[in-house]
Protein backbone atom coordinates (compact mmCIF):
# COMPACT_ATOMS: atom_id res chain seq x y z
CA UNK A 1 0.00 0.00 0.00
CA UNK A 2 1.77 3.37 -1.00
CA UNK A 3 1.01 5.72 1.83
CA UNK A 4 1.34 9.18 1.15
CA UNK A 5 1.36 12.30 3.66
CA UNK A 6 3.29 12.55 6.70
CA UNK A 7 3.71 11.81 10.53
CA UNK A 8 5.91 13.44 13.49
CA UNK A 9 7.72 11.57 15.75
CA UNK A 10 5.88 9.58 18.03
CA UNK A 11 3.15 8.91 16.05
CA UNK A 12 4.29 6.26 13.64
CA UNK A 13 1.98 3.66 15.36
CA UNK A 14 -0.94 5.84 13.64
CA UNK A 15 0.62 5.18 10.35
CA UNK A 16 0.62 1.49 11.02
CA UNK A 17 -2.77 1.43 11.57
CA UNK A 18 -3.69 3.46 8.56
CA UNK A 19 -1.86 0.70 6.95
CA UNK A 20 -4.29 -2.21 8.21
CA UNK A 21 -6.86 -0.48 8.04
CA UNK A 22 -5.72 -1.45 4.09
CA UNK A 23 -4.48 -4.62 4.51
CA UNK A 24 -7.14 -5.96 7.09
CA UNK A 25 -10.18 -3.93 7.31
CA UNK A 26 -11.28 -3.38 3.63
CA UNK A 27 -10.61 0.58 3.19
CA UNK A 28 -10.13 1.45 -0.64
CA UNK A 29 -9.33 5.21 -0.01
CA UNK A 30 -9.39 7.27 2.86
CA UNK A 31 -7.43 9.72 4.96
CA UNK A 32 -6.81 10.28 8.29
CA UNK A 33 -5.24 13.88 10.07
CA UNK A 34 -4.60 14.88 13.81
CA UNK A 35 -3.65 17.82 15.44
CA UNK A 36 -2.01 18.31 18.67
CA UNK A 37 -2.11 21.56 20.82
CA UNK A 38 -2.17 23.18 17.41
CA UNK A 39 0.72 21.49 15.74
CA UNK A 40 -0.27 18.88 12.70
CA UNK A 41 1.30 15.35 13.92
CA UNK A 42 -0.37 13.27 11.15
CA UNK A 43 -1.73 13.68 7.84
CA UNK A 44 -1.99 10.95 5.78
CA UNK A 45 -4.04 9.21 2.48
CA UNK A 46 -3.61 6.56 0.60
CA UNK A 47 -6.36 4.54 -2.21
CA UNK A 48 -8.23 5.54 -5.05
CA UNK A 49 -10.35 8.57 -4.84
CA UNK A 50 -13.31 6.78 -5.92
CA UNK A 51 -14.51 3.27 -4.09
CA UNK A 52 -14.74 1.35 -7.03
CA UNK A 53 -11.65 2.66 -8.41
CA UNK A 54 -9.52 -0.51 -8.07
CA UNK A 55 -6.02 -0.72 -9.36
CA UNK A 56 -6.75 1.37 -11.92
CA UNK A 57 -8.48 4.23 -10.38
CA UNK A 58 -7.39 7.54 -10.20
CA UNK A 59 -5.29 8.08 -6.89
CA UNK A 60 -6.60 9.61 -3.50
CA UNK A 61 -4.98 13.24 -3.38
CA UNK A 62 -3.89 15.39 -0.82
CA UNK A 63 -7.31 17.41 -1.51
CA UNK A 64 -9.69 14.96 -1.92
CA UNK A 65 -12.76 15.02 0.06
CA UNK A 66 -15.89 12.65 0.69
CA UNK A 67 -19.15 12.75 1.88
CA UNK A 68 -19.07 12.46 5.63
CA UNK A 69 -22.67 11.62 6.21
CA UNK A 70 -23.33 12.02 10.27
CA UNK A 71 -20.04 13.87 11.03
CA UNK A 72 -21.41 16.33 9.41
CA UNK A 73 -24.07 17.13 12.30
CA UNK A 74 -20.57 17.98 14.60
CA UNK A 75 -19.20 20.40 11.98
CA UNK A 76 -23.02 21.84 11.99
CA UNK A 77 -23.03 21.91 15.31
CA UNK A 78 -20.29 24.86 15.82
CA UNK A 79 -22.76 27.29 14.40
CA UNK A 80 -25.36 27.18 16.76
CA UNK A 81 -22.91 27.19 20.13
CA UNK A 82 -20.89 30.10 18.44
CA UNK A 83 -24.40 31.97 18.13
CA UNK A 84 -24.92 31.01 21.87
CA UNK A 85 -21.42 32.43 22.57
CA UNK A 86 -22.18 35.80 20.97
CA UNK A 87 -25.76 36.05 22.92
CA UNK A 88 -27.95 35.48 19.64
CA UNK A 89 -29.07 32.36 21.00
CA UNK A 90 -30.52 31.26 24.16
CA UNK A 91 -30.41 27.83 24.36
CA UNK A 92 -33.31 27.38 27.02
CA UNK A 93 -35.51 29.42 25.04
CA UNK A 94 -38.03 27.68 23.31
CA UNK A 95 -37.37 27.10 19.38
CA UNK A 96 -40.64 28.51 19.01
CA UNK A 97 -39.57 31.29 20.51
CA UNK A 98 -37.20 31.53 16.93
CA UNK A 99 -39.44 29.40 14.19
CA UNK A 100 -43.15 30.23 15.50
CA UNK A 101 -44.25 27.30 13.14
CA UNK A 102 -43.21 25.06 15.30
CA UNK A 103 -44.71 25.33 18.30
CA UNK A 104 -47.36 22.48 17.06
CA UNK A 105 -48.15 18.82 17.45
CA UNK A 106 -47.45 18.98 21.11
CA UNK A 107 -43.81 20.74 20.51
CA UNK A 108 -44.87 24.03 22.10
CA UNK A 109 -42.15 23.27 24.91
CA UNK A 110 -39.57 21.99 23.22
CA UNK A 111 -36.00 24.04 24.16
CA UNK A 112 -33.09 24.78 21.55
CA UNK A 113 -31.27 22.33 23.67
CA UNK A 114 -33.75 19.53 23.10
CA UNK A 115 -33.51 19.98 19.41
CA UNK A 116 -29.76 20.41 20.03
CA UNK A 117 -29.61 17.30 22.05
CA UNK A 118 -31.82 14.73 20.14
CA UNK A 119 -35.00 15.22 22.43
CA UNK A 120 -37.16 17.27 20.32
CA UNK A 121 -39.45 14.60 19.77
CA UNK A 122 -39.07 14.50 15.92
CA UNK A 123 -36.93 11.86 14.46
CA UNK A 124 -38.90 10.74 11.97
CA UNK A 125 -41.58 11.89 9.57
CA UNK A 126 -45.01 10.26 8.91
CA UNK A 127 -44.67 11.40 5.29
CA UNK A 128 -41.48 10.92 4.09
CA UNK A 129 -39.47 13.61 1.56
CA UNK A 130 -38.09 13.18 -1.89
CA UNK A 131 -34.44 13.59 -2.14
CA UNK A 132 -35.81 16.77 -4.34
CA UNK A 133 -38.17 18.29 -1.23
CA UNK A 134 -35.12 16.86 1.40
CA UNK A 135 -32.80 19.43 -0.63
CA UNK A 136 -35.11 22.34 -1.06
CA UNK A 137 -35.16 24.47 1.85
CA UNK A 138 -38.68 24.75 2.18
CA UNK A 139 -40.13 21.38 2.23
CA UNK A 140 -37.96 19.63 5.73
CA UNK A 141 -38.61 22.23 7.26
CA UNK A 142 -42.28 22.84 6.92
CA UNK A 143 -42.44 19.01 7.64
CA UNK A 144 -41.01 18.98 10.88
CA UNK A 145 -42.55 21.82 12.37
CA UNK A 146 -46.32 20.02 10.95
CA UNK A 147 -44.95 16.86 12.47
CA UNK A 148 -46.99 15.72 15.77
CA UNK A 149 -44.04 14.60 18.85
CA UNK A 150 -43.37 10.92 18.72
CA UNK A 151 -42.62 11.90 22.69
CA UNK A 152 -42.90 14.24 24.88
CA UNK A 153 -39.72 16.81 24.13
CA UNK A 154 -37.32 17.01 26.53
CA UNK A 155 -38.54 13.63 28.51
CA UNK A 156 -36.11 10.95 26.08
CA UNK A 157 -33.63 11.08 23.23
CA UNK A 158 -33.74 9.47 19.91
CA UNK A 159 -31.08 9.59 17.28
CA UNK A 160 -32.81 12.54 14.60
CA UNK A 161 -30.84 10.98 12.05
CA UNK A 162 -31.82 13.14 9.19
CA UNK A 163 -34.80 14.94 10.59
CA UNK A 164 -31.90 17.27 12.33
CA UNK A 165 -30.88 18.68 9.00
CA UNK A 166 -34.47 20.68 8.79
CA UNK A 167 -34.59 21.45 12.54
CA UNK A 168 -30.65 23.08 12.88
CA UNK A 169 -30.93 24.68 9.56
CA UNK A 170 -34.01 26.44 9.75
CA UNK A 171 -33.24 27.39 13.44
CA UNK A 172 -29.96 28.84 11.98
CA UNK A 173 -31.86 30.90 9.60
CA UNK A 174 -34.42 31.86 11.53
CA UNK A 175 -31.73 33.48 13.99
CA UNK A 176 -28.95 34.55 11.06
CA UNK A 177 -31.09 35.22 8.14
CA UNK A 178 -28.41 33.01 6.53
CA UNK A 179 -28.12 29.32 5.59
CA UNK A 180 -26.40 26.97 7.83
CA UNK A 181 -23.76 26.56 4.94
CA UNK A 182 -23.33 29.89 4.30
CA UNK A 183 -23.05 31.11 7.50
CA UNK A 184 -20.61 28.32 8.30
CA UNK A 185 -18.30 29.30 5.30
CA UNK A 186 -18.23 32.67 6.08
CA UNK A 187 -17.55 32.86 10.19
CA UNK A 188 -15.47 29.70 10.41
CA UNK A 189 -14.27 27.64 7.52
CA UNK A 190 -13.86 29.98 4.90
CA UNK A 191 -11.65 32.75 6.84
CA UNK A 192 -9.32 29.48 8.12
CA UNK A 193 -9.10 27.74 4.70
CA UNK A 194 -10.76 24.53 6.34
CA UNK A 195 -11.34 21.94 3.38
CA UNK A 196 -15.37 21.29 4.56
CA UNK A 197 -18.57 22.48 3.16
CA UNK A 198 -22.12 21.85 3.61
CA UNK A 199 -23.47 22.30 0.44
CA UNK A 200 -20.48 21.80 -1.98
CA UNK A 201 -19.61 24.52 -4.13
CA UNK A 202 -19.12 24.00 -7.95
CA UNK A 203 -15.60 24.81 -7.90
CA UNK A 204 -14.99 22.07 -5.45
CA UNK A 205 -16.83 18.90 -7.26
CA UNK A 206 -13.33 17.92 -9.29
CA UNK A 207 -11.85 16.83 -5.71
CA UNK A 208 -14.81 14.59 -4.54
CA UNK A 209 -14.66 11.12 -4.99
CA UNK A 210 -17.21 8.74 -5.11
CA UNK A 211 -18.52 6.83 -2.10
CA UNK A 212 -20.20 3.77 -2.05
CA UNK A 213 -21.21 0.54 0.64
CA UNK A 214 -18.63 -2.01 0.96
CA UNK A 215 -18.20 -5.28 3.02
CA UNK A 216 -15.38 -4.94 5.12
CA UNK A 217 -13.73 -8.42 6.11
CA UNK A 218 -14.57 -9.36 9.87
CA UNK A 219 -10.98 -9.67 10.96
CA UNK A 220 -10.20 -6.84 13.28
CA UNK A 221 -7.21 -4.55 14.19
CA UNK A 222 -5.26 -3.91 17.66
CA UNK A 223 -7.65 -6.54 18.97
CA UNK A 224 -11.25 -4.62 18.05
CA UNK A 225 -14.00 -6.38 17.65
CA UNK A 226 -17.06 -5.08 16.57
CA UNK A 227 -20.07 -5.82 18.89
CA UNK A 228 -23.43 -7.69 17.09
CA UNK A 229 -26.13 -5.27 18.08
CA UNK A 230 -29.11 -7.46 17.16
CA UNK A 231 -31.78 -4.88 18.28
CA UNK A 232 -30.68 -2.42 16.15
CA UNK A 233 -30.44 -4.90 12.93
CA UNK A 234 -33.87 -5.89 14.03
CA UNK A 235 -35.41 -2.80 14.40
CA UNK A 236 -33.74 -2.24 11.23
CA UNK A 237 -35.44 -4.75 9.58
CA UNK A 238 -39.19 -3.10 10.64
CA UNK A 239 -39.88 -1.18 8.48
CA UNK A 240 -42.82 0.62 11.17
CA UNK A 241 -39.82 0.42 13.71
CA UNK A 242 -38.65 3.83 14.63
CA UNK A 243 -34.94 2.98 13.71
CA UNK A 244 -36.15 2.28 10.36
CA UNK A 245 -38.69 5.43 9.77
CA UNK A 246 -35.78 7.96 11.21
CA UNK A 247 -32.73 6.91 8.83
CA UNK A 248 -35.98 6.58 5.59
CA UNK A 249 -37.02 10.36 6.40
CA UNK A 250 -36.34 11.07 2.97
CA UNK A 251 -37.34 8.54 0.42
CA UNK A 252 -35.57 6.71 -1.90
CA UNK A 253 -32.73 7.19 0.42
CA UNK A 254 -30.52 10.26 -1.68
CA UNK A 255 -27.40 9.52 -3.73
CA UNK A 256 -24.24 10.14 -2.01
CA UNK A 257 -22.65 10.98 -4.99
CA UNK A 258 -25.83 12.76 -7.03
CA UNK A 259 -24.24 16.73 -7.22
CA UNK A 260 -27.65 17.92 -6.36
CA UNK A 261 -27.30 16.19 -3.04
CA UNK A 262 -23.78 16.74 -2.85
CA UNK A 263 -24.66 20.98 -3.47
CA UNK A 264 -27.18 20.14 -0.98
CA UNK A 265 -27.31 22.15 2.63
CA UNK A 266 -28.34 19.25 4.80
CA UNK A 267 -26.20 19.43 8.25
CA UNK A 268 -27.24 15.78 9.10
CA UNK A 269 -25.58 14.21 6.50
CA UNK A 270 -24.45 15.81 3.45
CA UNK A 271 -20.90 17.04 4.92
CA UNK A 272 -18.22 17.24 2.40
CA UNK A 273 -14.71 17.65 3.37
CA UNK A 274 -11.11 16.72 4.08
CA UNK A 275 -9.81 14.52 6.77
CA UNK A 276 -7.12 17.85 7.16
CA UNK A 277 -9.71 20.11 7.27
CA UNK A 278 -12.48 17.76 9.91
CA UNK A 279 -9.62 17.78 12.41
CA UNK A 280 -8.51 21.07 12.04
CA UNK A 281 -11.89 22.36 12.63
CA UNK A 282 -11.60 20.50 15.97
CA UNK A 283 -8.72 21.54 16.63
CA UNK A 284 -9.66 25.49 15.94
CA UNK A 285 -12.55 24.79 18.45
CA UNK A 286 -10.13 24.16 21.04
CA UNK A 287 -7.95 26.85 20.63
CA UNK A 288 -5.21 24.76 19.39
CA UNK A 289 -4.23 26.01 16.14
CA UNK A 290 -1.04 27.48 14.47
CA UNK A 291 -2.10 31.38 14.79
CA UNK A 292 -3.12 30.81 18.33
CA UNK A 293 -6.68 31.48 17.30
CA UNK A 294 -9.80 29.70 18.92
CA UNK A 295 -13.49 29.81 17.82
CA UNK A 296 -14.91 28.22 21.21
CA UNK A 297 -14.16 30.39 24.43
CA UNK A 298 -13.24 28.32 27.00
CA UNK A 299 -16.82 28.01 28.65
CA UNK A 300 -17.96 27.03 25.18
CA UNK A 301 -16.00 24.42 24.59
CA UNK A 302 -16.85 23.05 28.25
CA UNK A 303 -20.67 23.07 27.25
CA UNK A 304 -19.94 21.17 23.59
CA UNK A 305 -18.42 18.29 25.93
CA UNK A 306 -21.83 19.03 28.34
CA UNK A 307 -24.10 16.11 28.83
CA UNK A 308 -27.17 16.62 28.15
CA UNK A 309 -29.09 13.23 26.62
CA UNK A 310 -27.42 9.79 28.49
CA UNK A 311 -29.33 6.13 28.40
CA UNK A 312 -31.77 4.33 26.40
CA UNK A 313 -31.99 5.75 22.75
CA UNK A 314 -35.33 5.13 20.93
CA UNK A 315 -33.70 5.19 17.45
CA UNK A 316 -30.61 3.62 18.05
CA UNK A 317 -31.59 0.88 20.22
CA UNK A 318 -28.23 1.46 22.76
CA UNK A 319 -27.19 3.76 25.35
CA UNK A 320 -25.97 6.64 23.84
CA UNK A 321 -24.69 9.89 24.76
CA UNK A 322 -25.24 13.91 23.18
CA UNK A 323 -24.06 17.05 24.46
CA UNK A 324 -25.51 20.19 22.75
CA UNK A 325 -25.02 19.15 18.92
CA UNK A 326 -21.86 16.49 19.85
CA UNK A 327 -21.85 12.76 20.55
CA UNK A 328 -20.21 12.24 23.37
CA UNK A 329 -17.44 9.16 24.08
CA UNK A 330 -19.40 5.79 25.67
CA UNK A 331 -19.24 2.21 25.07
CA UNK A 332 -21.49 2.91 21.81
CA UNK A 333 -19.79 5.57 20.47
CA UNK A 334 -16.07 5.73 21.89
CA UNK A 335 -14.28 8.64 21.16
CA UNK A 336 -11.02 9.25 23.02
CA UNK A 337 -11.41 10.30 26.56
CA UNK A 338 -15.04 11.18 28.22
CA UNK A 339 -13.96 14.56 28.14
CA UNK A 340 -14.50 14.05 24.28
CA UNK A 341 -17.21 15.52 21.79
CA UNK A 342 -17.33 14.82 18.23
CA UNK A 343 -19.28 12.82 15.78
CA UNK A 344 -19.07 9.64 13.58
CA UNK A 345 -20.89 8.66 10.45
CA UNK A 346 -22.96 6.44 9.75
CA UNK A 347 -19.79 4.05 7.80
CA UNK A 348 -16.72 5.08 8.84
CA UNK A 349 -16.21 8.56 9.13
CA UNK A 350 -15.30 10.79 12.19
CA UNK A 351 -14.25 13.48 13.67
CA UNK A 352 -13.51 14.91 16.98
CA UNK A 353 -11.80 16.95 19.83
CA UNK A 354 -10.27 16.01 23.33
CA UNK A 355 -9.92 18.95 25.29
CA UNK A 356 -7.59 17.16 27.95
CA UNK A 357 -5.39 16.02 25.73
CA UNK A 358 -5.33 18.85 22.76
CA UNK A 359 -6.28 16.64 20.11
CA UNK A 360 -8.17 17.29 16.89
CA UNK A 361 -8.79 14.59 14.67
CA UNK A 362 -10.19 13.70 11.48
CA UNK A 363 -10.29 10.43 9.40
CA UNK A 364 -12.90 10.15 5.71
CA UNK A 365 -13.23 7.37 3.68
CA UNK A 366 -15.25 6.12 0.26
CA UNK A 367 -15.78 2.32 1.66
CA UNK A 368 -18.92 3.27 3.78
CA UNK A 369 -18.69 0.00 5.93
CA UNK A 370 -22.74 -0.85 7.45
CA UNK A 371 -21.28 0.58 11.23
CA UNK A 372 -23.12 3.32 12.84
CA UNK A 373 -21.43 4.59 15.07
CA UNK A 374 -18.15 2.47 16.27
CA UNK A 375 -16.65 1.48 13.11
CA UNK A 376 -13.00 -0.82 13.42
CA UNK A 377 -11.21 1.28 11.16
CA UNK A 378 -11.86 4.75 13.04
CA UNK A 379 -11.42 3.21 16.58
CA UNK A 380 -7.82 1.42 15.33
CA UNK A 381 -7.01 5.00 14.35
CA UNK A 382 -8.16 6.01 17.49
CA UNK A 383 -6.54 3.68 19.66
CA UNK A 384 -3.26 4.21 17.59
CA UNK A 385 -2.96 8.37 18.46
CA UNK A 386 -3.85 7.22 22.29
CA UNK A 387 -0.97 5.11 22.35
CA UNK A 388 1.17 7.77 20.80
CA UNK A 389 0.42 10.15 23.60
């Protein structure tokens, strides 16, 4: 496997991984960056660009970017907490308080942090979207804020797998008068020259490869083993199962690699972007970057890591963790350190920060593996930069 990119001392046991996660663990391109207290210790890449690209395809650059599906919701996430952190959001408030429309359906008391934290009461849709109306601007959001509570908000959590894209990004434009993507390119990736979009501009599509569902082998690395979570595959399999109705919000499921979706503003899924540019937003967050800037005071980056939804979740089917637009590190979902908050996606992808320990960190792939949200390869990286520390 020819392994491009770089490493600093210390850290070689991340490149090793990145190299099984070849060998072993089925990737067929992907990347993988981490920053420490500011400084870049890894950034690597190695495949073809596009999953089915095979020996032939066209190589993985050092600027190619994927689809991240749900690490996109901790990218989106920034943009609400920075409009908390400049008093333009109060995050007890009600969201009707911001988006009259949707104080219906018995969702009069839901909070910003409920909708923030997965307990809005919304993760699923009794009519379903077209990829067309999903895309639109108009049509998700109309749809959620007709939608009647599945539960009482605030009272439980459910995963809002793609129902989240509607709620953040027409709370976000209710408060900005801006998009979610726009706003995001203009305050935070744009002025740092982070590689990550939501809602891919035309210049960029040359650099996006194409995704697609693979079967990893079973055989797993640094002695992982992925756990059999037959209650989720059976709720799965229902299709009047929440599990199955949150994750089919918008049906036929979209193409990944359709431009519409790709040009698409949808915070829950449609994330496009480096594995350079996923970590160093983290690591920006944190304060840990080269120009000594940070986007998250210090009290801001204690609420991101700020539990707010633990236990039982009615979509997923484990125990799972949130903090105000993060998933926080448990057994479901581990992350680093439980002073962690970041976000996988559904297949591989992930990103996150780890304020004890300075890290941000950032790893994309094209082999979209059927993990939710613990996938081998990501955790091998994981458990690589932990033994590097």
């Amino acid at each position: 496997m020819n392994i491009q990119g770089e490493v600093a001392e210390g850290f070689e046991a991340v490149r090793d991984a990145f190299v099984r996660n070849f060998e072993v663990l089925g990737d067929r391109g992907a990347a993988v960056a981490v920053y420490r207290d500011g400084r870049k210790v890894v950034d690597l890449w190695a495949g073809t660009k596009d999953v089915e690209g095979g020996a032939g395809g066209e190589p993985w650059a050092a600027g190619t970017a994927q689809v991240v599906r749900s690490a996109t919701k901790g990218v989106a996430a920034v943009v609400p907490l920075l409009l908390h952190q400049r008093g333009l959001l109060d995050l007890d408030a009600p969201v009707g308080a911001y988006w009259p429309e949707f104080k219906a359906g018995g969702k009069e008391r839901a909070l910003v942090r409920d909708l923030l934290a997965h307990r809005a009461g919304v993760p699923a849709l009794d009519v379903p979207l077209t990829p067309a109306e999903a895309a639109d601007g108009l049509a998700g959001a109309r749809a959620v804020a007709g939608q009647q509570a599945f539960w009482e908000p605030g009272s439980a959590h459910g995963y809002h797998a793609q129902t989240y894209s509607w709620l953040l990004s027409e709370l976000v434009l209710r408060v900005t008068g801006a998009s979610i993507g726009q706003w995001l390119a203009q305050e935070v990736t744009g002025p740092r020259g982070l590689e990550f979009w939501i809602g891919l501009p035309e210049a960029e599509t040359a650099r996006v490869g194409r995704v697609g569902p693979v079967d990893p082998p079973p055989q797993t690395a640094a002695g992982l083993r992925t756990r059999p979570r037959r209650n989720v595959s059976e709720a799965w399999a229902d299709p009047s199962s929440l599990t199955r109705r949150a994750f089919a919000a918008i049906t036929p499921l979209a193409d990944e690699n359709d431009p519409e979706f790709r040009a698409a503003e949808l915070p829950a899924s449609a994330g496009i972007g480096t594995a350079r540019g996923l970590a160093g937003l983290y690591a920006a967050l944190l304060g840990d970057t080269e120009d000594g800037t940070r986007l998250f005071t210090p009290e801001t980056a204690r609420l991101a890591g700020t539990e707010l939804s633990s236990g039982p979740d009615r979509v997923l089917v484990v125990n799972t963790r949130f903090g105000p637009g993060y998933m926080l590190h448990s057994p479901a979902s581990p992350l680093m350190s439980p002073a962690s908050f970041g976000h996988p996606g559904r297949g591989g992808s992930l990103g996150f920060a780890d304020p004890e320990a300075g890290i941000g960190f950032g790893y994309v792939t094209n082999a979209h593996a059927k993990s939710v949200t613990a996938d081998p390869r990501a955790q091998s990286l994981v458990r690589a930069v932990q033994s590097a520390l």
